[in-house]
C-alpha atoms as a PDB file:
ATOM      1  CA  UNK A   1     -40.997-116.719 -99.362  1.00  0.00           C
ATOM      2  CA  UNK A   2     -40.715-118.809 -96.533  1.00  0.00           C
ATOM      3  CA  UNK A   3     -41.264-118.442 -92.799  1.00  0.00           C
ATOM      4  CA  UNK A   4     -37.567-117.255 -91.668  1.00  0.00           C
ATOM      5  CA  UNK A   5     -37.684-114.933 -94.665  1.00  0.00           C
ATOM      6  CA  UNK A   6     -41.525-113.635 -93.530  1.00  0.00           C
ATOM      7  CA  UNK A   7     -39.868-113.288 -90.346  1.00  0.00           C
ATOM      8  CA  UNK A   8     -36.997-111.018 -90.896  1.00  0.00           C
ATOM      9  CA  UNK A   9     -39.178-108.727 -92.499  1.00  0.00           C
ATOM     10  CA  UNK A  10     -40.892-108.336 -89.298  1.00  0.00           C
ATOM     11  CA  UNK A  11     -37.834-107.894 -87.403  1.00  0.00           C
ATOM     12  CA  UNK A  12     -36.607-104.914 -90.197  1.00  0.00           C
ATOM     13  CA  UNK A  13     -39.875-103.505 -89.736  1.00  0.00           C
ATOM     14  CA  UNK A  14     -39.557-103.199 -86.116  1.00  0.00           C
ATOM     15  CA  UNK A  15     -35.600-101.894 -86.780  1.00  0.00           C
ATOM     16  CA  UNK A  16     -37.391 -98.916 -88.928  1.00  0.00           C
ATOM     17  CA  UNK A  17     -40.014 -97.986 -86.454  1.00  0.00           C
ATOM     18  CA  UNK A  18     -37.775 -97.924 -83.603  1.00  0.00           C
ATOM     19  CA  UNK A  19     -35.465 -95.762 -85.709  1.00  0.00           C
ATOM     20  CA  UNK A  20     -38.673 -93.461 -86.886  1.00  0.00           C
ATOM     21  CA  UNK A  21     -39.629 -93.482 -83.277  1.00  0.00           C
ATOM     22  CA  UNK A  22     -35.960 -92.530 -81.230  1.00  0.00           C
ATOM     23  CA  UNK A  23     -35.634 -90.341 -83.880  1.00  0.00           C
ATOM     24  CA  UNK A  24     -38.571 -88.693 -84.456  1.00  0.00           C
ATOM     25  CA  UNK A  25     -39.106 -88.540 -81.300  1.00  0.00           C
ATOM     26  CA  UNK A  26     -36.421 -85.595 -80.703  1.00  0.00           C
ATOM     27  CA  UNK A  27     -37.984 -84.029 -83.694  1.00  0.00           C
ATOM     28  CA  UNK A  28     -40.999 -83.530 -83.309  1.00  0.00           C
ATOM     29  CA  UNK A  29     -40.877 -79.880 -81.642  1.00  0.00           C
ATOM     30  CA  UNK A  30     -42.573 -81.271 -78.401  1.00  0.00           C
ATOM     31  CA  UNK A  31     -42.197 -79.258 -75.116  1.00  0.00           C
ATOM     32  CA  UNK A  32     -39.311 -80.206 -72.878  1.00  0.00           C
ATOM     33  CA  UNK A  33     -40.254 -82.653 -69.904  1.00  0.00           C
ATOM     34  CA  UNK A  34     -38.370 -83.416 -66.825  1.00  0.00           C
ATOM     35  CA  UNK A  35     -37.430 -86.900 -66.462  1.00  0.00           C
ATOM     36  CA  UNK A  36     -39.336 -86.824 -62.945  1.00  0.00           C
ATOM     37  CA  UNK A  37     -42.520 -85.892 -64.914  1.00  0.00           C
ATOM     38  CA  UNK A  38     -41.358 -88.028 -68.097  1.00  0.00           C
ATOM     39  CA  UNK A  39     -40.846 -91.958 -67.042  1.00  0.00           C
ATOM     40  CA  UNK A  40     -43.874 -92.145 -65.361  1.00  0.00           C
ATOM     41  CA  UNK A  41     -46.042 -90.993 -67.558  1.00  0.00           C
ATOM     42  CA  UNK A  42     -44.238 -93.241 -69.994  1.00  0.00           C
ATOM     43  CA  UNK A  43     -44.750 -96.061 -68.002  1.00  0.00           C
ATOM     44  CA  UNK A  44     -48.936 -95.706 -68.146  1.00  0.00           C
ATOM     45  CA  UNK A  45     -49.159 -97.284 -71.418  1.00  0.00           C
ATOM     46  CA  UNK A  46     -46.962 -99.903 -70.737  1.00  0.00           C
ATOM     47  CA  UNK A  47     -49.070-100.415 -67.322  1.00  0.00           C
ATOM     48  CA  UNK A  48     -52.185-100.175 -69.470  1.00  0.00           C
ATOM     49  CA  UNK A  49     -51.663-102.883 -71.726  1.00  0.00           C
ATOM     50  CA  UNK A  50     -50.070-105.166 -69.381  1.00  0.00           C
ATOM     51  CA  UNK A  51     -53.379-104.478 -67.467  1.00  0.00           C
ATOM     52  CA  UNK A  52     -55.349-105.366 -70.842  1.00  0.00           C
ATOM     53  CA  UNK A  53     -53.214-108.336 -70.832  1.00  0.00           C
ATOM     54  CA  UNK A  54     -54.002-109.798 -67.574  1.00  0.00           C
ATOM     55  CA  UNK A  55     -57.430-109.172 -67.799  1.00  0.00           C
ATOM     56  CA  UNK A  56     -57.833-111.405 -71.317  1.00  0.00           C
ATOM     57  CA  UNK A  57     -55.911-114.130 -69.325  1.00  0.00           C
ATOM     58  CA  UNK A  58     -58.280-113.640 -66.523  1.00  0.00           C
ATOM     59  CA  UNK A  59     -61.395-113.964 -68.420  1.00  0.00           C
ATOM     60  CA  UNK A  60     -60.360-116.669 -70.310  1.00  0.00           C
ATOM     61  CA  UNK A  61     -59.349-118.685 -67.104  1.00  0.00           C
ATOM     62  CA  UNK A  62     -63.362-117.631 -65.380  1.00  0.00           C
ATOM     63  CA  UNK A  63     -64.907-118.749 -68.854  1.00  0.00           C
ATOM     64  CA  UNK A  64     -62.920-122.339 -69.012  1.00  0.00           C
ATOM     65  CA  UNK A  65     -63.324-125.203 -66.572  1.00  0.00           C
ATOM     66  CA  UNK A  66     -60.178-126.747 -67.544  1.00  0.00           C
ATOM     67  CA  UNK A  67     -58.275-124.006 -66.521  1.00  0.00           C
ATOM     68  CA  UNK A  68     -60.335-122.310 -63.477  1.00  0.00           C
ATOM     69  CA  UNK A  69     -58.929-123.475 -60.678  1.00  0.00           C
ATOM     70  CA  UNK A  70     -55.519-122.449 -61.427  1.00  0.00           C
ATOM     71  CA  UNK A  71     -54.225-125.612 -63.945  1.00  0.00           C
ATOM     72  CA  UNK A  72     -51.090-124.996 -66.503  1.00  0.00           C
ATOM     73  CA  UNK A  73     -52.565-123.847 -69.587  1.00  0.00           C
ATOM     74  CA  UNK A  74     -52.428-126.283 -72.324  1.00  0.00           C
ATOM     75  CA  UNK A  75     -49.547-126.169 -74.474  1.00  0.00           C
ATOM     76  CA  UNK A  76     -50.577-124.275 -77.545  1.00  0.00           C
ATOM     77  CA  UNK A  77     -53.634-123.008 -76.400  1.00  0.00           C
ATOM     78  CA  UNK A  78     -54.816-118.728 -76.950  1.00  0.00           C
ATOM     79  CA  UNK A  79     -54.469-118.561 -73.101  1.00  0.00           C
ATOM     80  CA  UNK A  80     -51.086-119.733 -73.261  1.00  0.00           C
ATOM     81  CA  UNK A  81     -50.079-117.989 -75.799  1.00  0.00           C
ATOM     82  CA  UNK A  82     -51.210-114.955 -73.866  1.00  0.00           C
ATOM     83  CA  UNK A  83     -49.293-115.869 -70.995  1.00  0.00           C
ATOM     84  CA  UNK A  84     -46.052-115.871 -73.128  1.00  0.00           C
ATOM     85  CA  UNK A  85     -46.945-112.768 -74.274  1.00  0.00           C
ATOM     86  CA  UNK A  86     -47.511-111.198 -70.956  1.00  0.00           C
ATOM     87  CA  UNK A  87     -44.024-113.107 -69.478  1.00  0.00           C
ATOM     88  CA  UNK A  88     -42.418-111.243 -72.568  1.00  0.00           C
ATOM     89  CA  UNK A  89     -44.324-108.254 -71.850  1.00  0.00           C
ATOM     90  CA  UNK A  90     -42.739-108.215 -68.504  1.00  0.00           C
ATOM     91  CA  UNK A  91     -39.415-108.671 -69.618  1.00  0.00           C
ATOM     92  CA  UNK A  92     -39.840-105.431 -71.642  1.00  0.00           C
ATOM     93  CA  UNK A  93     -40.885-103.327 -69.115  1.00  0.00           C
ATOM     94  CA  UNK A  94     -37.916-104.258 -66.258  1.00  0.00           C
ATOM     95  CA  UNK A  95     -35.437-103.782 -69.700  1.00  0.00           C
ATOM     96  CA  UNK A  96     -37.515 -99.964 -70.515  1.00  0.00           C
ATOM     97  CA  UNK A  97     -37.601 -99.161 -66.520  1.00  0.00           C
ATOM     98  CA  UNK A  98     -33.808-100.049 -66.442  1.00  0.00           C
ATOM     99  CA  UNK A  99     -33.062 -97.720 -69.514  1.00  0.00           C
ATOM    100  CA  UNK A 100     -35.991 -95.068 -69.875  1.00  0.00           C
ATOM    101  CA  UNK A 101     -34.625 -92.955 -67.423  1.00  0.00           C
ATOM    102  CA  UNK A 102     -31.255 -92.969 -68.914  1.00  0.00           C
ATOM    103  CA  UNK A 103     -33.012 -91.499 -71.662  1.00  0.00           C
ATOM    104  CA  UNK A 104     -35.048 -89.206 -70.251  1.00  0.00           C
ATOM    105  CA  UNK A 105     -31.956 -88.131 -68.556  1.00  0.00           C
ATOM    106  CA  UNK A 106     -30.428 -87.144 -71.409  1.00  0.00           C
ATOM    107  CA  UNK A 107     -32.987 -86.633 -74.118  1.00  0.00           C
ATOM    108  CA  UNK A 108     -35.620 -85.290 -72.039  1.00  0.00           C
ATOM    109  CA  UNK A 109     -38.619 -86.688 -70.433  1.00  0.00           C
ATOM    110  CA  UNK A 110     -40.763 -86.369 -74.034  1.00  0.00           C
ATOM    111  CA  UNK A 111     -38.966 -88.691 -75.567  1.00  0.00           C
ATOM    112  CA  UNK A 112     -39.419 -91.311 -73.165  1.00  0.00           C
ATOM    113  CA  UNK A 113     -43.263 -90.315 -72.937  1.00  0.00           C
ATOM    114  CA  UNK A 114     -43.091 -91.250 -77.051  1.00  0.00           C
ATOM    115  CA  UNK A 115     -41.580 -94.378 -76.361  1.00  0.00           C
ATOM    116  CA  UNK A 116     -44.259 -95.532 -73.564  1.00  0.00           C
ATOM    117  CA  UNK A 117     -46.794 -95.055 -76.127  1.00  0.00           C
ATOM    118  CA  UNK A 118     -44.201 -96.501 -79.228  1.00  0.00           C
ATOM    119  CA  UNK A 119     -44.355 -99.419 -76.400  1.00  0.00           C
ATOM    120  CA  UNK A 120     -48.242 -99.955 -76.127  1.00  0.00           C
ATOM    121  CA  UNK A 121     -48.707 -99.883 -80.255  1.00  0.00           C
ATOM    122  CA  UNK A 122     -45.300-102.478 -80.208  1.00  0.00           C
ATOM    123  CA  UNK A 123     -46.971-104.939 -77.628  1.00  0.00           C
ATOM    124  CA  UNK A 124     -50.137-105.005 -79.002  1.00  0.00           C
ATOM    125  CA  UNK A 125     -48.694-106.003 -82.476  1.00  0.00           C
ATOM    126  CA  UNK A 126     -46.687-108.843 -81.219  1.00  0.00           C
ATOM    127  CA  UNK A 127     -49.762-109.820 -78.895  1.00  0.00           C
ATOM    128  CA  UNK A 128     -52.047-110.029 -82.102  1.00  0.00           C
ATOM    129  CA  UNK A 129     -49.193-111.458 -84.303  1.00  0.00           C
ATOM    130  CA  UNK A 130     -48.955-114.163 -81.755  1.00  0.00           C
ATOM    131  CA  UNK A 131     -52.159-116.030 -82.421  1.00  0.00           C
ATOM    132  CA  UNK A 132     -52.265-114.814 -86.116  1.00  0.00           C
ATOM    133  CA  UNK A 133     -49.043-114.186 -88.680  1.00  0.00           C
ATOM    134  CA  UNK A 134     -45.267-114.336 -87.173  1.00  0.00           C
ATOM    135  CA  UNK A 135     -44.233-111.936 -89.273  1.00  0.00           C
ATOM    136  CA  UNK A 136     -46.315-109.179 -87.070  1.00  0.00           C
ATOM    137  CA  UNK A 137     -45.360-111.301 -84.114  1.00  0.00           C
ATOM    138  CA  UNK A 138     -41.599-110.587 -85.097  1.00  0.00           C
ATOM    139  CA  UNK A 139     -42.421-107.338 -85.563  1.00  0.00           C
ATOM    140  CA  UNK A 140     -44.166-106.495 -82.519  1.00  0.00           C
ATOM    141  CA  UNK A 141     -41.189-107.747 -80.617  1.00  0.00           C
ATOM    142  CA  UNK A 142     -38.532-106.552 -82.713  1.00  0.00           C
ATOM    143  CA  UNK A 143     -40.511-102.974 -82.245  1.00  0.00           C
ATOM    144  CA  UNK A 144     -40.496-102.840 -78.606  1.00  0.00           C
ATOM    145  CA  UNK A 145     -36.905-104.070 -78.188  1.00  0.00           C
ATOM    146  CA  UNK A 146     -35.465-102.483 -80.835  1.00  0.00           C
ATOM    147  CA  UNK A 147     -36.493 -98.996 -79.683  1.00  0.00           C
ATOM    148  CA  UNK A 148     -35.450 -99.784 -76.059  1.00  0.00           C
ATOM    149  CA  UNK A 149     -31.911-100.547 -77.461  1.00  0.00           C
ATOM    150  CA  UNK A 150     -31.745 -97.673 -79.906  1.00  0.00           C
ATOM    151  CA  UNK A 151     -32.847 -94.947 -77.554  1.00  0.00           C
ATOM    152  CA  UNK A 152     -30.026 -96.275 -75.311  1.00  0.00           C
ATOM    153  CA  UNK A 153     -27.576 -96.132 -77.742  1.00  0.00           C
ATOM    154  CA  UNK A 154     -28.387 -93.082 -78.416  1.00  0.00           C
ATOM    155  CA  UNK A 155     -28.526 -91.590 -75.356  1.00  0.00           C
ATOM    156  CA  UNK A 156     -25.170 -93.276 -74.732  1.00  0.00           C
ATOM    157  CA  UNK A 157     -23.771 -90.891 -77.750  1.00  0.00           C
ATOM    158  CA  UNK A 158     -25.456 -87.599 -76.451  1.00  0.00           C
ATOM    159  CA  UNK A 159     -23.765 -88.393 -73.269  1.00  0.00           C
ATOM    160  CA  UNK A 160     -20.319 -89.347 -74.446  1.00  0.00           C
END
């Protein structure tokens, strides 16, 4: 198989887990949560690994005197590649903070608490799929935005 075709099976992987997390999500039997309580607590896993994120980029500028002082990472390099994981990272979390509450609003703050943590396991499979197979790469981001989308969809029919 080649690499689109490795690829795509990333991407349906992520489709399935963000369709066995919205949905499982609401069926899981958990207690109701207010959206107040809900999104932020939701939001600690995504701050976690961000935090997890920064750090690694962090050490790896202390431990490298090419880099120290503040230079561009080289092209290519693990630090860069953590940087475009962290940029992407970011990205994630502005599209979940724009939509979560939406959500919460109207699937309950539980769900949304699911997704943070859906989020965390999502981020850390495209960060590791990043410097080692695309196909978990594709995954890990196909995960994470997949599930964003879904649980707005979603929420966009409960509302309607």
């Amino acid at each position: 198989m080649d690499r689109r075709g490795r690829i795509l099976i990333g991407m349906a992987g992520g489709a399935l887990w963000a369709l066995a997390v919205v949905w499982g999500a609401q069926r899981a039997g958990l207690a109701f949560m207010t959206p107040l309580v809900g999104v932020p607590l939701a939001m600690a896993p995504v701050g976690l690994v961000m935090t997890l994120m920064i750090a690694r980029l962090a050490q790896r500028r202390f431990f490298d005197d090419d880099i120290i002082d503040g230079e561009d990472f080289p092209q290519g390099s693990p630090a860069w590649i953590d940087q475009r994981v962290l940029s992407n990272t970011s990205e994630q979390a502005v599209l979940a903070l724009l939509i979560w509450p939406f959500v919460a609003l109207t699937l309950g703050g539980q769900v949304v608490v699911v997704l943070g943590f859906a989020f965390a396991l999502s981020r850390i499979a495209f960060w590791l799929g990043y410097h080692a197979a695309p196909p978990l790469r594709a995954f890990g981001f196909a995960a994470t935005f997949y599930t964003t989308a879904l649980a707005a969809l979603w929420s966009l029919a409960v509302w309607l």
